[in-house]
PDB file of N, CA and C in Angstrom:
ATOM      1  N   UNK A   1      10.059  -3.736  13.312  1.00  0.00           N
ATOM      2  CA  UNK A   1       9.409  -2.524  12.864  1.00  0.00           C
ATOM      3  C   UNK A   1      10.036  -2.042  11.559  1.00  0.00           C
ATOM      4  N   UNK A   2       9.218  -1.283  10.667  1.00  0.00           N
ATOM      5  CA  UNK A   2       9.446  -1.078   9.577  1.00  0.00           C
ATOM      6  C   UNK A   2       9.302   0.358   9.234  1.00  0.00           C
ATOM      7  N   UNK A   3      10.566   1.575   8.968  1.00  0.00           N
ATOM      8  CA  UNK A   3       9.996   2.527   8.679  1.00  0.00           C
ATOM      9  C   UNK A   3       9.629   3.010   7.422  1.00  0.00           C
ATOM     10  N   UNK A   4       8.708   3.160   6.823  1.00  0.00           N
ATOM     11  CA  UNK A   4       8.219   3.777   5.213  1.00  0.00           C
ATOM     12  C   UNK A   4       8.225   5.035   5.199  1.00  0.00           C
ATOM     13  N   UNK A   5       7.872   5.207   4.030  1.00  0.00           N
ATOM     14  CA  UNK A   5       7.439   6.882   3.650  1.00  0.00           C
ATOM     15  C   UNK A   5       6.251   6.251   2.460  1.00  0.00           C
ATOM     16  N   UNK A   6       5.039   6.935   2.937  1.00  0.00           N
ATOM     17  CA  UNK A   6       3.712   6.695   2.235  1.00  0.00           C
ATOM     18  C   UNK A   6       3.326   8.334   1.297  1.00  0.00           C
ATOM     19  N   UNK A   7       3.429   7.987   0.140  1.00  0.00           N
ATOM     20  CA  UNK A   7       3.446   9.658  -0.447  1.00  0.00           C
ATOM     21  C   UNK A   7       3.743  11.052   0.614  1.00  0.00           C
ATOM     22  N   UNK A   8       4.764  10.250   0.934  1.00  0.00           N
ATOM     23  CA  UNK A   8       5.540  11.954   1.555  1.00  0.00           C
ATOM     24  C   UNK A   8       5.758  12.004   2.704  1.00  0.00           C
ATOM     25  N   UNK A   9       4.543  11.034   3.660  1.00  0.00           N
ATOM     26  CA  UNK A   9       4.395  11.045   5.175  1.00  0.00           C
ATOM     27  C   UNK A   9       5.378   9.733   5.445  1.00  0.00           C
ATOM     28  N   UNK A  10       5.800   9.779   6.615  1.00  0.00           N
ATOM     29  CA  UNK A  10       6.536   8.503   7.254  1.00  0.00           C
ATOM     30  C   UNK A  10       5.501   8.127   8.415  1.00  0.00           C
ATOM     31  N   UNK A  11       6.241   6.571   8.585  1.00  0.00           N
ATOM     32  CA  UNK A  11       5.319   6.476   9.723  1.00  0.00           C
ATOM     33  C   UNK A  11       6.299   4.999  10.133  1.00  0.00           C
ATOM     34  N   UNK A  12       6.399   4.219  11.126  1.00  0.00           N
ATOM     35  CA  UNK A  12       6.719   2.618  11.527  1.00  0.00           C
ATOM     36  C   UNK A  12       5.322   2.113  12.253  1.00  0.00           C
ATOM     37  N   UNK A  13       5.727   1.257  11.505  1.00  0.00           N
ATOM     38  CA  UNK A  13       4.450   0.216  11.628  1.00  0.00           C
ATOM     39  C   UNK A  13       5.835  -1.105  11.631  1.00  0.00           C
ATOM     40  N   UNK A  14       4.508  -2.288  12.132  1.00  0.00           N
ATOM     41  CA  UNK A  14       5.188  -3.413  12.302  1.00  0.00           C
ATOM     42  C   UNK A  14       5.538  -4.592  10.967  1.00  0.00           C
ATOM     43  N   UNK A  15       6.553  -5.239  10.513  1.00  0.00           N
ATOM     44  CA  UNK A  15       7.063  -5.386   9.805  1.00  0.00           C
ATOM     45  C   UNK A  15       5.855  -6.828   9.108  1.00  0.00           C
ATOM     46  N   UNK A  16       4.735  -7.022   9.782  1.00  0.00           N
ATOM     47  CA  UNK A  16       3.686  -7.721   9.546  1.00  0.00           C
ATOM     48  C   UNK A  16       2.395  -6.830   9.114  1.00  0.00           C
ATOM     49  N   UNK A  17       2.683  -6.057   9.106  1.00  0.00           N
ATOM     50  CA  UNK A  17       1.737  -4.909   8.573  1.00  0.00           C
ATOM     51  C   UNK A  17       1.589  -4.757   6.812  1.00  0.00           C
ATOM     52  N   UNK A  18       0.487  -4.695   6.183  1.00  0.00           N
ATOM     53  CA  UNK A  18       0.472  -4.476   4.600  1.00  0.00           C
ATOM     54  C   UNK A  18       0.443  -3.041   4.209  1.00  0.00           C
ATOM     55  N   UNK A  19       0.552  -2.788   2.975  1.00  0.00           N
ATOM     56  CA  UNK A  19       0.995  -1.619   2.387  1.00  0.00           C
ATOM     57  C   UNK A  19      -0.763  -0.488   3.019  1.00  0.00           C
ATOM     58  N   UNK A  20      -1.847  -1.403   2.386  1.00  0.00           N
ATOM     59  CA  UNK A  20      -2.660  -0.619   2.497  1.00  0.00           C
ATOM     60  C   UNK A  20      -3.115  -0.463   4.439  1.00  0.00           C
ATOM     61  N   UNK A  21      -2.740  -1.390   4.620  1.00  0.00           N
ATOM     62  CA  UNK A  21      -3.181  -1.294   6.488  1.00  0.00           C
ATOM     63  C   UNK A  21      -1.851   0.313   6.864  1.00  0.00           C
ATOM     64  N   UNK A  22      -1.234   0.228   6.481  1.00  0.00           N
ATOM     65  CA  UNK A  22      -0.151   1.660   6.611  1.00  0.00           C
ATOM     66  C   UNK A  22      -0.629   2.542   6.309  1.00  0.00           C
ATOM     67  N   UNK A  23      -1.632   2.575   5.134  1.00  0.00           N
ATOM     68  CA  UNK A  23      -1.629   3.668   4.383  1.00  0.00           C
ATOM     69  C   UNK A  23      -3.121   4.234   5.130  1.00  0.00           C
ATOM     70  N   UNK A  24      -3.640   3.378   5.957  1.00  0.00           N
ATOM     71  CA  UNK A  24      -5.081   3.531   6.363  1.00  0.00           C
ATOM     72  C   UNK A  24      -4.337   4.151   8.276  1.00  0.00           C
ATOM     73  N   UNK A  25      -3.755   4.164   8.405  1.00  0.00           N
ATOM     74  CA  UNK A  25      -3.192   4.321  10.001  1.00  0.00           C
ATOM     75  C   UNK A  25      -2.818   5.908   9.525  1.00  0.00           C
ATOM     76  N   UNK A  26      -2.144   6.205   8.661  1.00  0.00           N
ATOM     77  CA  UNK A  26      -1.803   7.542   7.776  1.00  0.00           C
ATOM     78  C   UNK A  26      -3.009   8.623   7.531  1.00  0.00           C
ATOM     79  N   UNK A  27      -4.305   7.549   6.987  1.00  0.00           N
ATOM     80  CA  UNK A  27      -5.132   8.294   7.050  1.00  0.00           C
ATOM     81  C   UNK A  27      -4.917   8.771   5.523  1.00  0.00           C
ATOM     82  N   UNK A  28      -4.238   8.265   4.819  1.00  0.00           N
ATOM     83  CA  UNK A  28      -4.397   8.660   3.073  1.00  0.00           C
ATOM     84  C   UNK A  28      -5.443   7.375   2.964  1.00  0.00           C
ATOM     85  N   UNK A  29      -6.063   7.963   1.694  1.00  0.00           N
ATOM     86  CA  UNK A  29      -7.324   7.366   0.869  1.00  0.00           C
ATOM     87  C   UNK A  29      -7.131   7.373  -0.632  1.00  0.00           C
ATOM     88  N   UNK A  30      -6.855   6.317  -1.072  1.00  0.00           N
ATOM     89  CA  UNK A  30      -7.345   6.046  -2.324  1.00  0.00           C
ATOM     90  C   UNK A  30      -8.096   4.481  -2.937  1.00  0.00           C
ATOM     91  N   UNK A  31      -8.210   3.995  -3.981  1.00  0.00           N
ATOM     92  CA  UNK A  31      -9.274   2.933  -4.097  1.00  0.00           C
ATOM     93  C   UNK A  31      -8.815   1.710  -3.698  1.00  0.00           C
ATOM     94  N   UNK A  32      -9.354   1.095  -3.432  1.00  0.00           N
ATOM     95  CA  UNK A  32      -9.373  -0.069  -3.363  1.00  0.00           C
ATOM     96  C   UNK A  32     -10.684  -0.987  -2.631  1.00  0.00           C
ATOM     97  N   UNK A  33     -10.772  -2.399  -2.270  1.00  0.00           N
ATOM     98  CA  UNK A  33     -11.954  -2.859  -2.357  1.00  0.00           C
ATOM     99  C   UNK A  33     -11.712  -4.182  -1.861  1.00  0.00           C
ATOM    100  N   UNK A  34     -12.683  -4.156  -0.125  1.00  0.00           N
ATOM    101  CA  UNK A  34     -12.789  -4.929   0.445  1.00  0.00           C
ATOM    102  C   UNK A  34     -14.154  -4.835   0.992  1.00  0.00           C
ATOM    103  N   UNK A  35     -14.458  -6.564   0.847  1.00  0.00           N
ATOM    104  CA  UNK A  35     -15.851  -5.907   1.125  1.00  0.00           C
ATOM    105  C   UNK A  35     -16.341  -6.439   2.528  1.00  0.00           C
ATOM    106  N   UNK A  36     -15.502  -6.408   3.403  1.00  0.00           N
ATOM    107  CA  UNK A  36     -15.446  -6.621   5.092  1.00  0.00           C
ATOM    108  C   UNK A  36     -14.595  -6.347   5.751  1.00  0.00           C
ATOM    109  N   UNK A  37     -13.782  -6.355   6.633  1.00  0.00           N
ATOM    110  CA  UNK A  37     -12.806  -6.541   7.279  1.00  0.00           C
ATOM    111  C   UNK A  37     -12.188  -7.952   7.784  1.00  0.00           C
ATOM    112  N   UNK A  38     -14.016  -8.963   7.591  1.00  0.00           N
ATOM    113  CA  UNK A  38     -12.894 -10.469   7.938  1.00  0.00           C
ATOM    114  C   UNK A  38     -12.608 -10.895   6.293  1.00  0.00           C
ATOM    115  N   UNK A  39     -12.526 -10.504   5.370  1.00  0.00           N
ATOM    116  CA  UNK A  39     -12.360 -10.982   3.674  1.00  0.00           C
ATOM    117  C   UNK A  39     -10.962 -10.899   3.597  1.00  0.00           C
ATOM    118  N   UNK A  40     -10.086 -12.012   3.406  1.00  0.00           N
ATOM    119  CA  UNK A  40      -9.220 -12.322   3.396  1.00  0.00           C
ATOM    120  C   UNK A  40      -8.448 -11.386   1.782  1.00  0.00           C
ATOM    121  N   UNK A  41      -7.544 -10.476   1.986  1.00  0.00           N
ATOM    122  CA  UNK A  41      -7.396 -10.141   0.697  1.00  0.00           C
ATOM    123  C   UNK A  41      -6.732 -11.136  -0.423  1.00  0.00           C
ATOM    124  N   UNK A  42      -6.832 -10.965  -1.511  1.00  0.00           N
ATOM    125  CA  UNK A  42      -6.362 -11.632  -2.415  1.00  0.00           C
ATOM    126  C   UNK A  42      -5.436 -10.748  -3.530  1.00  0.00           C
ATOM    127  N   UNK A  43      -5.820  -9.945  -3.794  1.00  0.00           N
ATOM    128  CA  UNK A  43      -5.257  -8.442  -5.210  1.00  0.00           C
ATOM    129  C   UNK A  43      -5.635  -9.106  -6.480  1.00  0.00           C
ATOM    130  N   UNK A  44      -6.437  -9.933  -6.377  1.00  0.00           N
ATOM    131  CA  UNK A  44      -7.477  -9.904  -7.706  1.00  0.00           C
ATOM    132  C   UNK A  44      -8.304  -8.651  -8.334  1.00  0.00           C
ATOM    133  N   UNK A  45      -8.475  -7.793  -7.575  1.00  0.00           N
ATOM    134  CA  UNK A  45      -9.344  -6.895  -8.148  1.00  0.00           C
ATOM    135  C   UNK A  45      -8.302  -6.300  -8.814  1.00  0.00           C
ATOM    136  N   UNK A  46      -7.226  -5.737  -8.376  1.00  0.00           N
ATOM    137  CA  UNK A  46      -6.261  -4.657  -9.042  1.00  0.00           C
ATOM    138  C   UNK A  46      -6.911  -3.435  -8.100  1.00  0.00           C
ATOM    139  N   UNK A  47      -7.608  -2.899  -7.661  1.00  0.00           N
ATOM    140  CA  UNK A  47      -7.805  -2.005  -7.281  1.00  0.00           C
ATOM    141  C   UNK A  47      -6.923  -1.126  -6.605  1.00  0.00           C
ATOM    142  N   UNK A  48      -6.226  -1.721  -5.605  1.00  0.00           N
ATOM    143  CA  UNK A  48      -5.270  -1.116  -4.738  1.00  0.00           C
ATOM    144  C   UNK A  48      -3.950  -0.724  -4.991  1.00  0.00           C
ATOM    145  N   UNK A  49      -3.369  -0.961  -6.397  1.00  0.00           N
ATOM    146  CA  UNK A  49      -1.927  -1.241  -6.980  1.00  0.00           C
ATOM    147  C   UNK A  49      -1.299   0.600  -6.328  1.00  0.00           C
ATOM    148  N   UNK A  50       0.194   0.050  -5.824  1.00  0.00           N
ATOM    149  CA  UNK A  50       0.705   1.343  -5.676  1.00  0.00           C
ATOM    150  C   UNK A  50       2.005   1.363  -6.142  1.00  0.00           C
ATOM    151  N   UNK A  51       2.969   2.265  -6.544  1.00  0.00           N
ATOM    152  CA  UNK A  51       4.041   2.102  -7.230  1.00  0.00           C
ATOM    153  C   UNK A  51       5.045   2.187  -5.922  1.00  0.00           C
ATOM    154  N   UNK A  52       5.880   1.169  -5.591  1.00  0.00           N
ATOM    155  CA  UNK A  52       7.098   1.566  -4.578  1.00  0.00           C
ATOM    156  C   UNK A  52       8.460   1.698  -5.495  1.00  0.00           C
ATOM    157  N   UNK A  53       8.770   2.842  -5.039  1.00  0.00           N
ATOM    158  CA  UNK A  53      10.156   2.753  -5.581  1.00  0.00           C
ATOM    159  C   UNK A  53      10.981   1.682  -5.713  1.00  0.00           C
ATOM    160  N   UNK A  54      11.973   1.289  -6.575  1.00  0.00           N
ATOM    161  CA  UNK A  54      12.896   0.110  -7.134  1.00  0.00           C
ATOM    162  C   UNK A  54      12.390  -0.840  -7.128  1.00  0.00           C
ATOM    163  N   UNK A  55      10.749  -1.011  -7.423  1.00  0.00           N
ATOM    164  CA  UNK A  55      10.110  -2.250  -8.015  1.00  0.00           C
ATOM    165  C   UNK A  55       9.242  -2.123  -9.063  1.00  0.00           C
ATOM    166  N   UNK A  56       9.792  -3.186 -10.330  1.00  0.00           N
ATOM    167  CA  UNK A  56       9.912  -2.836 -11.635  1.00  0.00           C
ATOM    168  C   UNK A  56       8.040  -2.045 -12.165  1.00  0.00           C
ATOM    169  N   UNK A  57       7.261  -2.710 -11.409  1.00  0.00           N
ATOM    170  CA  UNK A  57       5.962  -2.336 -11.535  1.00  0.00           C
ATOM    171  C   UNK A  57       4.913  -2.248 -10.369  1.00  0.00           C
ATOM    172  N   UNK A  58       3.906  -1.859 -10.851  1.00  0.00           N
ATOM    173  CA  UNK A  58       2.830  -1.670  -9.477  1.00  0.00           C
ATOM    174  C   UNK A  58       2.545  -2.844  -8.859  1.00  0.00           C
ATOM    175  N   UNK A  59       2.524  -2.708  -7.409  1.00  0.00           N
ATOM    176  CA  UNK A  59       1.936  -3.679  -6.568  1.00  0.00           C
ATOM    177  C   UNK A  59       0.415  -3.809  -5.818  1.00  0.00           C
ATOM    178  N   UNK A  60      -0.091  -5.268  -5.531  1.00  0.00           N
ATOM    179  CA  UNK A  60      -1.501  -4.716  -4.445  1.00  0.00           C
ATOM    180  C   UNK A  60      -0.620  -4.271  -3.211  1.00  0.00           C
ATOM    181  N   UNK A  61      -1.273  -3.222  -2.670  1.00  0.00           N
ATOM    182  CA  UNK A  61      -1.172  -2.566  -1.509  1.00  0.00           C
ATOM    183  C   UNK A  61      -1.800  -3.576  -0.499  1.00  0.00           C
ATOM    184  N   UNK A  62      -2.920  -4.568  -0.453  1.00  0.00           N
ATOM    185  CA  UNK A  62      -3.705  -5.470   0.101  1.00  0.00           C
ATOM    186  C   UNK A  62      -2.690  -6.650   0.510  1.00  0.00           C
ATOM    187  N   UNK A  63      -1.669  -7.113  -0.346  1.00  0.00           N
ATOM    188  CA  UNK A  63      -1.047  -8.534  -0.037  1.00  0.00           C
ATOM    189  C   UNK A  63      -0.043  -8.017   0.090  1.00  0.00           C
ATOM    190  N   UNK A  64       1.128  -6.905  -0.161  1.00  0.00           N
ATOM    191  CA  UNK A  64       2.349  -6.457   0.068  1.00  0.00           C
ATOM    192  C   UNK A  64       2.691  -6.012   1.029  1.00  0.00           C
ATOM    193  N   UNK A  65       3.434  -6.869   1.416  1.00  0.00           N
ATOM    194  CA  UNK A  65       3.827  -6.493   3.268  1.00  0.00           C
ATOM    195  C   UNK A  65       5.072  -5.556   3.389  1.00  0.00           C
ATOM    196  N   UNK A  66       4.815  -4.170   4.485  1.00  0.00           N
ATOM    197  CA  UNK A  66       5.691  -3.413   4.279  1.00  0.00           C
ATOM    198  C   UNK A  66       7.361  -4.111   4.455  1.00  0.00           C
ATOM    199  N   UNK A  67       8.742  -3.283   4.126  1.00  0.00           N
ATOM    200  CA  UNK A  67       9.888  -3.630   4.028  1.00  0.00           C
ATOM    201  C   UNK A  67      10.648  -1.873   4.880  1.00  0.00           C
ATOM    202  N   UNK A  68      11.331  -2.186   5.174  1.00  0.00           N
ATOM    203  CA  UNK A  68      12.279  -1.146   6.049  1.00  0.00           C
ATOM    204  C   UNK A  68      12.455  -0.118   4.708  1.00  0.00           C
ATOM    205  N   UNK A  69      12.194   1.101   4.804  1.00  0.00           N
ATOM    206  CA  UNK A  69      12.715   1.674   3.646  1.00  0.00           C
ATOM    207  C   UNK A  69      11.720   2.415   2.658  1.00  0.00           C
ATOM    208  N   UNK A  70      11.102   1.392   2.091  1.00  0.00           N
ATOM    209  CA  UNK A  70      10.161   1.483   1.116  1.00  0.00           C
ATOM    210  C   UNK A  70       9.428   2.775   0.923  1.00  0.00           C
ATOM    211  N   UNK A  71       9.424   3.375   0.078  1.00  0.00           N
ATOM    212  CA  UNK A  71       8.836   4.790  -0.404  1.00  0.00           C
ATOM    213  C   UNK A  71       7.526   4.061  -1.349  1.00  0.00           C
ATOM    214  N   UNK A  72       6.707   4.690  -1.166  1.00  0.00           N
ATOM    215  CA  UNK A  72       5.109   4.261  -1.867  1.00  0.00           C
ATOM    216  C   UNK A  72       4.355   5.761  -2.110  1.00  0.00           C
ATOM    217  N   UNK A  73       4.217   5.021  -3.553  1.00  0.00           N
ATOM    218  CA  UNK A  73       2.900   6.279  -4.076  1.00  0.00           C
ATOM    219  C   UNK A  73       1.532   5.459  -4.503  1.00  0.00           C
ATOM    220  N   UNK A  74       0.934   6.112  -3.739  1.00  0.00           N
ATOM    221  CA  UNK A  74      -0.191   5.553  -4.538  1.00  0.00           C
ATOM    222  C   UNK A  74      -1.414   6.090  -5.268  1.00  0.00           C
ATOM    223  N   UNK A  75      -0.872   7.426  -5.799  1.00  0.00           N
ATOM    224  CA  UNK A  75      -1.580   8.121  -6.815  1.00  0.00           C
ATOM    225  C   UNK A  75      -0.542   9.104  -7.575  1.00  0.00           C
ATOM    226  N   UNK A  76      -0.819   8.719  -8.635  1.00  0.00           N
ATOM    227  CA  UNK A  76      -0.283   9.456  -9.911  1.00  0.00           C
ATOM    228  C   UNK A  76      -1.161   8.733 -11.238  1.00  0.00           C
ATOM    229  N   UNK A  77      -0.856   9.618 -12.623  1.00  0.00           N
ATOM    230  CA  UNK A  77      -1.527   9.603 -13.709  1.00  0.00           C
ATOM    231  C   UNK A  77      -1.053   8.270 -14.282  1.00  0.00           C
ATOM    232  N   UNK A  78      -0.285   7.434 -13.998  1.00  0.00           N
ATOM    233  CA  UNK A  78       0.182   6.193 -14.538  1.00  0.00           C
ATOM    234  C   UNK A  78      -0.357   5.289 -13.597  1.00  0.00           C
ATOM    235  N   UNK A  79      -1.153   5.189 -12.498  1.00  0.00           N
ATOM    236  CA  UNK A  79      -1.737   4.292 -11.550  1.00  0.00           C
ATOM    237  C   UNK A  79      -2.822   4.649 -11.900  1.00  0.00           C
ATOM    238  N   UNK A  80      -3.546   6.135 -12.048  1.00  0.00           N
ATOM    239  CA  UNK A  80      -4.879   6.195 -12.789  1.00  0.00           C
ATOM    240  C   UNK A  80      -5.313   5.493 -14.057  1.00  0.00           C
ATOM    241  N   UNK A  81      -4.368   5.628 -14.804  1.00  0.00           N
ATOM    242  CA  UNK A  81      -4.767   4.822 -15.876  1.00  0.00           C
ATOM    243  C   UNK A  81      -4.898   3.605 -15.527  1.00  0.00           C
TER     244      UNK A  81
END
């Protein structure tokens, strides 16, 4: 098990769990783009990128599997752009 903090909220989820499957159990919403539930993600679109603390740049939220610790934002004016 893995505990995060997802813009502000905490939560443990299992250490096979992805950034955005966390962030959807949380019940925060922001973009991203799947267009099923059996569509295997890829993070080609870019859509989902979220900034975690002490990693040098944004990640997909879709292929990034949570880590013990990890603080995630996934909205601010530098992810909007």
């Amino acid at each position: 098990m893995a505990r995060i903090i997802i813009d502000g909220k905490a939560i443990e989820v299992a250490d096979t769990a992805t950034i955005l499957q966390a962030a959807k159990l949380l019940k925060i919403h922001y973009t991203y783009s799947l267009p099923s539930s059996k569509a295997y993600p890829f993070g080609g679109c870019r859509l989902c990128i979220v900034e975690v603390k002490g990693m040098p740049k944004p990640v997909t939220s879709c292929t990034t599997f949570v880590s013990n610790g990890m603080e995630i934002t996934t909205s601010n004016p530098y992810l909007q752009d």
